[in-house]
N, C-alpha and C. Protein backbone atom coordinates (compact mmCIF):
# COMPACT_ATOMS: atom_id res chain seq x y z
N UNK A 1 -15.82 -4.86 -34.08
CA UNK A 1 -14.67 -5.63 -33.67
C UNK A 1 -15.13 -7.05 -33.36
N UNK A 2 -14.62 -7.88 -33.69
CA UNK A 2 -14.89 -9.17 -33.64
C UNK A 2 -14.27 -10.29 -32.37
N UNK A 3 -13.34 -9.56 -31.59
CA UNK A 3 -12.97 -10.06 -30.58
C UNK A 3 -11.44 -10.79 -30.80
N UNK A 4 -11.28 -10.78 -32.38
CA UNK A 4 -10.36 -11.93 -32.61
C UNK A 4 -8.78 -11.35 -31.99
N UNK A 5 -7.82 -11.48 -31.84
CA UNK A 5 -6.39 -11.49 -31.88
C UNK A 5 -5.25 -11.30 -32.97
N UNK A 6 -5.08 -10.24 -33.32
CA UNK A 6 -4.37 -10.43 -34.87
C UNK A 6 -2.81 -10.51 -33.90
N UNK A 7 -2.35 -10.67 -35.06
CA UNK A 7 -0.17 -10.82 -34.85
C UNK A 7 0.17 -9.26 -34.71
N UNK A 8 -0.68 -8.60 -35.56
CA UNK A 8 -0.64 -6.76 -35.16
C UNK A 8 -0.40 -6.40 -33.97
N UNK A 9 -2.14 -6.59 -33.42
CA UNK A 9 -2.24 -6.23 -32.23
C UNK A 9 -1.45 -6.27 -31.22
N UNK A 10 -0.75 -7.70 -31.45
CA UNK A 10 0.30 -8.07 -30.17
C UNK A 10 1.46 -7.58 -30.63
N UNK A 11 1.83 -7.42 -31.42
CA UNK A 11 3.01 -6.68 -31.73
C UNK A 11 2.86 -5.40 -31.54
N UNK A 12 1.78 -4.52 -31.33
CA UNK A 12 1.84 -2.62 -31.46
C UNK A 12 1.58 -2.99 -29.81
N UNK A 13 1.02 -3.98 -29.22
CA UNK A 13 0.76 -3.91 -27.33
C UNK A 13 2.17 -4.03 -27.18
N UNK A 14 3.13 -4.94 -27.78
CA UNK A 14 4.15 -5.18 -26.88
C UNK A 14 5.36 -4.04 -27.67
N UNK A 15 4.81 -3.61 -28.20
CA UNK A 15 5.91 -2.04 -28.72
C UNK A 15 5.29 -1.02 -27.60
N UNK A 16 4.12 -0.69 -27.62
CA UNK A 16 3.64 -0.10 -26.49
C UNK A 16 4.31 0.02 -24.94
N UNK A 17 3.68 -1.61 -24.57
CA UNK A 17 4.40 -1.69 -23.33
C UNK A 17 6.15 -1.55 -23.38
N UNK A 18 6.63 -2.12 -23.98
CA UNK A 18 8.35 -1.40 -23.74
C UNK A 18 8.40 0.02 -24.20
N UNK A 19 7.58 0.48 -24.73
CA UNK A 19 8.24 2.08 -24.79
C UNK A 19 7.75 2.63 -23.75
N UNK A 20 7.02 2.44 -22.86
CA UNK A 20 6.01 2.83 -21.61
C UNK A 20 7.48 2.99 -20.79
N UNK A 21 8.43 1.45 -20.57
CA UNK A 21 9.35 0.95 -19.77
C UNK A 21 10.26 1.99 -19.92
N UNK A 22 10.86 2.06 -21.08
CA UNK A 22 12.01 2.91 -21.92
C UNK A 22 11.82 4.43 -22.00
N UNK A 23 10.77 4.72 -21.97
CA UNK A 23 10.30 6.44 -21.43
C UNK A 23 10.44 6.77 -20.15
N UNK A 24 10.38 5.57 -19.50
CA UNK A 24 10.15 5.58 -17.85
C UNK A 24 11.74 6.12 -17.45
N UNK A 25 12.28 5.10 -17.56
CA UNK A 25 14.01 4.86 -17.27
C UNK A 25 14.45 3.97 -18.32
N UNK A 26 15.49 4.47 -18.38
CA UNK A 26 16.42 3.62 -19.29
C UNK A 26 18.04 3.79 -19.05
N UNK A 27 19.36 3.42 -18.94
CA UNK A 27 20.44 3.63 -18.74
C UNK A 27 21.42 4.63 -19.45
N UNK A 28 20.55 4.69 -20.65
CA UNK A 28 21.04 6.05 -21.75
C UNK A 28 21.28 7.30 -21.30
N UNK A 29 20.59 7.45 -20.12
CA UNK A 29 20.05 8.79 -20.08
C UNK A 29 19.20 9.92 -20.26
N UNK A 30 18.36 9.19 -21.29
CA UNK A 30 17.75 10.07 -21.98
C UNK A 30 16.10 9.72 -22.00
N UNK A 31 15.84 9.47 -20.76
CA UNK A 31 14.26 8.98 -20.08
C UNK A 31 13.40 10.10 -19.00
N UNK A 32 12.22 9.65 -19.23
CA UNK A 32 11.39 11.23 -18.24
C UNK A 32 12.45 11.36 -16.80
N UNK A 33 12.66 10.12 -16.13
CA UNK A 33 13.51 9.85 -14.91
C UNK A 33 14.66 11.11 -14.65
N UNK A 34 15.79 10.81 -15.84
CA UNK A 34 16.54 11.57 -16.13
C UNK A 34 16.36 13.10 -15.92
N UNK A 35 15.35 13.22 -17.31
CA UNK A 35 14.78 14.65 -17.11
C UNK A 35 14.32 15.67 -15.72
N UNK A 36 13.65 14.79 -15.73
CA UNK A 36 12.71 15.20 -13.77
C UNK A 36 14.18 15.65 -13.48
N UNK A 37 15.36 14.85 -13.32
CA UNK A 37 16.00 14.81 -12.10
C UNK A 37 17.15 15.78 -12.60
N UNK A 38 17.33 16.65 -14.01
CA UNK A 38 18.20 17.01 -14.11
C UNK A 38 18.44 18.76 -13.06
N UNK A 39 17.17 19.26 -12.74
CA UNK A 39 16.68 20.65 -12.09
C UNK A 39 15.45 19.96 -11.41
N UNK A 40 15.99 18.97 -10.42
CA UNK A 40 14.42 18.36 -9.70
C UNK A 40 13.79 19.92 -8.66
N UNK A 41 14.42 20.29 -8.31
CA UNK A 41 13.43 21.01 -7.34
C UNK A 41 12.21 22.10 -8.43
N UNK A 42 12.42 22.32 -9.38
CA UNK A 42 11.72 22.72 -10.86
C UNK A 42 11.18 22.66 -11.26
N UNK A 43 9.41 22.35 -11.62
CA UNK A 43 8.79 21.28 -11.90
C UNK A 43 8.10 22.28 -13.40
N UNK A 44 8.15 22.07 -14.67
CA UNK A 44 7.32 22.44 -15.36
C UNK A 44 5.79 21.49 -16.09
N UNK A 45 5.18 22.65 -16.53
CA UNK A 45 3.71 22.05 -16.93
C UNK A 45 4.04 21.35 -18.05
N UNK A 46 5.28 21.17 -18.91
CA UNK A 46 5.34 19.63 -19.51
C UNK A 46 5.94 18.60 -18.93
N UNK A 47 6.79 18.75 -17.94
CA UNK A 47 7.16 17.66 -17.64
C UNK A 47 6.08 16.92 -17.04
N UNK A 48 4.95 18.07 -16.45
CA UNK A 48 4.08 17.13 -15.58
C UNK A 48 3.16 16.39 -16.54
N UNK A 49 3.06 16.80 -17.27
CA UNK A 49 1.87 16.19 -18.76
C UNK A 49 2.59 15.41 -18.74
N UNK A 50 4.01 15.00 -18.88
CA UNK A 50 4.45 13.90 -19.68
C UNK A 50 4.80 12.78 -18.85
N UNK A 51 4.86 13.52 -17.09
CA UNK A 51 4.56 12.34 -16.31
C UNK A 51 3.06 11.70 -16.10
N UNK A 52 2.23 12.46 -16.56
CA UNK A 52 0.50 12.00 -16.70
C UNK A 52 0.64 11.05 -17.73
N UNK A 53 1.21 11.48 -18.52
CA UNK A 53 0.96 10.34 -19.62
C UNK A 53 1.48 9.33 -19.67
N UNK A 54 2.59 9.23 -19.23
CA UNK A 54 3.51 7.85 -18.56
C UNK A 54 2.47 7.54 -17.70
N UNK A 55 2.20 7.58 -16.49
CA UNK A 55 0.88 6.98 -15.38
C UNK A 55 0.06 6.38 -16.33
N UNK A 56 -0.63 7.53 -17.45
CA UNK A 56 -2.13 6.84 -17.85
C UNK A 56 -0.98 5.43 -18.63
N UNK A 57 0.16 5.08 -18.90
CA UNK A 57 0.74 4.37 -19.88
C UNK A 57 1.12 3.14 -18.78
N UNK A 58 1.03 3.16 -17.86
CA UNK A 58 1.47 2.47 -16.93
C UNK A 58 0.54 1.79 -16.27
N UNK A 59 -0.38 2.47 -15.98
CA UNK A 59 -2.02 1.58 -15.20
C UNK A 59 -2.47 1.14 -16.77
N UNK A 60 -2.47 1.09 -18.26
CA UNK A 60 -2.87 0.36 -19.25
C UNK A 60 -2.13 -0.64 -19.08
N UNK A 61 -1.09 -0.71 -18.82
CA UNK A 61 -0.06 -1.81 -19.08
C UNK A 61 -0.22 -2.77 -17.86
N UNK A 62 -0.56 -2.49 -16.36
CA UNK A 62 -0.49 -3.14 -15.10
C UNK A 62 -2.21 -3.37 -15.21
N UNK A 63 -2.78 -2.74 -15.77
CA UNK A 63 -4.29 -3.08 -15.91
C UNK A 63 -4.50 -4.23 -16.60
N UNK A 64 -3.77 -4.78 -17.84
CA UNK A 64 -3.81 -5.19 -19.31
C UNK A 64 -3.15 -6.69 -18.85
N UNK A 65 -2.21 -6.71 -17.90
CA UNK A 65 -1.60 -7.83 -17.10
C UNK A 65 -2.38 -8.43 -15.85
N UNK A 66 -2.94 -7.68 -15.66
CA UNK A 66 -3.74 -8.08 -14.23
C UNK A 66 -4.82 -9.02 -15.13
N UNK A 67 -6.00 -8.10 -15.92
CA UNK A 67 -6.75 -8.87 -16.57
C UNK A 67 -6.12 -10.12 -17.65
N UNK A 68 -4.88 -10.14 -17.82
CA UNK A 68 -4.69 -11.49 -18.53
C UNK A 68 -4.29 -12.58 -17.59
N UNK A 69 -3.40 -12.08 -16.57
CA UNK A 69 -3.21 -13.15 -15.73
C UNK A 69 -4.61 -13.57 -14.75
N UNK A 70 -5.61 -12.64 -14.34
CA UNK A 70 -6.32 -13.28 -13.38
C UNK A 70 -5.82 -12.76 -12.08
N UNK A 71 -6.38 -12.55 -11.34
CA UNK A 71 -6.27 -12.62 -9.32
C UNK A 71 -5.00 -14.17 -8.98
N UNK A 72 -5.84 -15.45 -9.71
CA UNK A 72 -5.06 -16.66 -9.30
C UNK A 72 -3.93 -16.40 -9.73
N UNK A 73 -3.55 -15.65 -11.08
CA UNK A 73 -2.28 -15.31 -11.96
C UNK A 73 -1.08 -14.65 -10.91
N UNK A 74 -1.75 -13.57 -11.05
CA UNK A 74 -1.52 -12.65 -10.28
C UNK A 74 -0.62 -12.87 -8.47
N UNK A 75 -1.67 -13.77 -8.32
CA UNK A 75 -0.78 -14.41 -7.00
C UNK A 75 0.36 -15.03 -7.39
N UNK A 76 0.23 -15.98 -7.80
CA UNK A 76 1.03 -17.19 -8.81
C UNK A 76 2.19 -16.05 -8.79
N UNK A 77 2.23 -15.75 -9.60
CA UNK A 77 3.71 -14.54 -10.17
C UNK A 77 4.18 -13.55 -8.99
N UNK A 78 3.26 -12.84 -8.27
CA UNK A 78 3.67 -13.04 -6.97
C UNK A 78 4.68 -13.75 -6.22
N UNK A 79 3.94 -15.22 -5.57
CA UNK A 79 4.93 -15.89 -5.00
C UNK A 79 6.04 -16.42 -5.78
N UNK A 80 6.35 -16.50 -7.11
CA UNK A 80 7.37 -16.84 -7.82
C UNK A 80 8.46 -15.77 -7.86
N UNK A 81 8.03 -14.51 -7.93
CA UNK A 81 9.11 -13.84 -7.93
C UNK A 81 9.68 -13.60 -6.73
N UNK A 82 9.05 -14.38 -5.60
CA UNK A 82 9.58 -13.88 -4.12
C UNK A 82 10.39 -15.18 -3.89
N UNK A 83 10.24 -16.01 -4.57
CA UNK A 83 10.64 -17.08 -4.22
C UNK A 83 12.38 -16.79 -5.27
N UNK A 84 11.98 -16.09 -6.32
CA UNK A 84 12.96 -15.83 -6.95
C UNK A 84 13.97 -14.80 -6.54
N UNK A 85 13.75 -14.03 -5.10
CA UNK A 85 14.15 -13.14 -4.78
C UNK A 85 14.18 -11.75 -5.17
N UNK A 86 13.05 -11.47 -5.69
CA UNK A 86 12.47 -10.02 -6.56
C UNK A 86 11.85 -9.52 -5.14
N UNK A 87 11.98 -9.83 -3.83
CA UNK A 87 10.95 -9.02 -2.98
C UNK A 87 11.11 -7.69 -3.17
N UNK A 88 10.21 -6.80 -3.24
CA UNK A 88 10.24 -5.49 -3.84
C UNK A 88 10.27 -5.08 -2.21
N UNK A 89 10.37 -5.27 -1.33
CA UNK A 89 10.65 -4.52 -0.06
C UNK A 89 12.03 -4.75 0.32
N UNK A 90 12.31 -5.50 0.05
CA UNK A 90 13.88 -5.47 -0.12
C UNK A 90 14.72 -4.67 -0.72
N UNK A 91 14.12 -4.55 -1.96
CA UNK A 91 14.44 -3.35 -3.03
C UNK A 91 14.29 -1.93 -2.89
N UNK A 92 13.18 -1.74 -1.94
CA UNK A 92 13.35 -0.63 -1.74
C UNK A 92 14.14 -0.25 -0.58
N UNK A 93 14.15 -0.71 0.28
CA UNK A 93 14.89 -0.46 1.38
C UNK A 93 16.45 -0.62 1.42
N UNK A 94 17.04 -1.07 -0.16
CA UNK A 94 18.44 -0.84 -0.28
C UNK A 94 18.70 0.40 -1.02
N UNK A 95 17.71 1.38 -1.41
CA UNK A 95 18.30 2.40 -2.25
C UNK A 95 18.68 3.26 -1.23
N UNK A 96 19.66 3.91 -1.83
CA UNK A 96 20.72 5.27 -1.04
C UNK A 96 19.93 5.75 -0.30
């Protein structure tokens, strides 16, 4: 591997990362979210594989961002989205 960057690559990462998103939840209905929750007290040995594999799909993707933005990045986008009103403690503390 040569280190280089093809138009591929970034195109199969960023098909990647949104299907990571779109497996996660999506408004359709038809996402692991959904599933889990249709018989939540229930838990079978695929759903749990397929929540493993979402995780391992999720720390690639928050791993893959961390190392492009940097620690300085990282802050940066941070205080922008708080400034933008994304505080994620806010967010959580309004759900039902």
């Amino acid at each position: 591997m040569n280190g280089r960057i093809s138009w591929f690559g970034v195109f199969m990462r960023l098909v990647g990362a949104v299907a990571v998103v779109l497996l996660t939840y999506n408004p359709t209905g038809y996402s692991f979210f959904h599933w889990v929750m249709q018989d939540f007290p229930s838990m079978t040995a695929v759903k749990a594989f397929a929540g493993a594999l979402l995780l391992v799909g999720w720390v690639i993707c928050i791993r893959t961002a961390f190392v492009a933005l940097g620690a300085l990045g990282a802050r940066i986008e941070h205080a922008r989205a708080r400034h933008a009103g994304l505080d994620t403690q806010r967010l959580w503390d309004s759900q039902p």
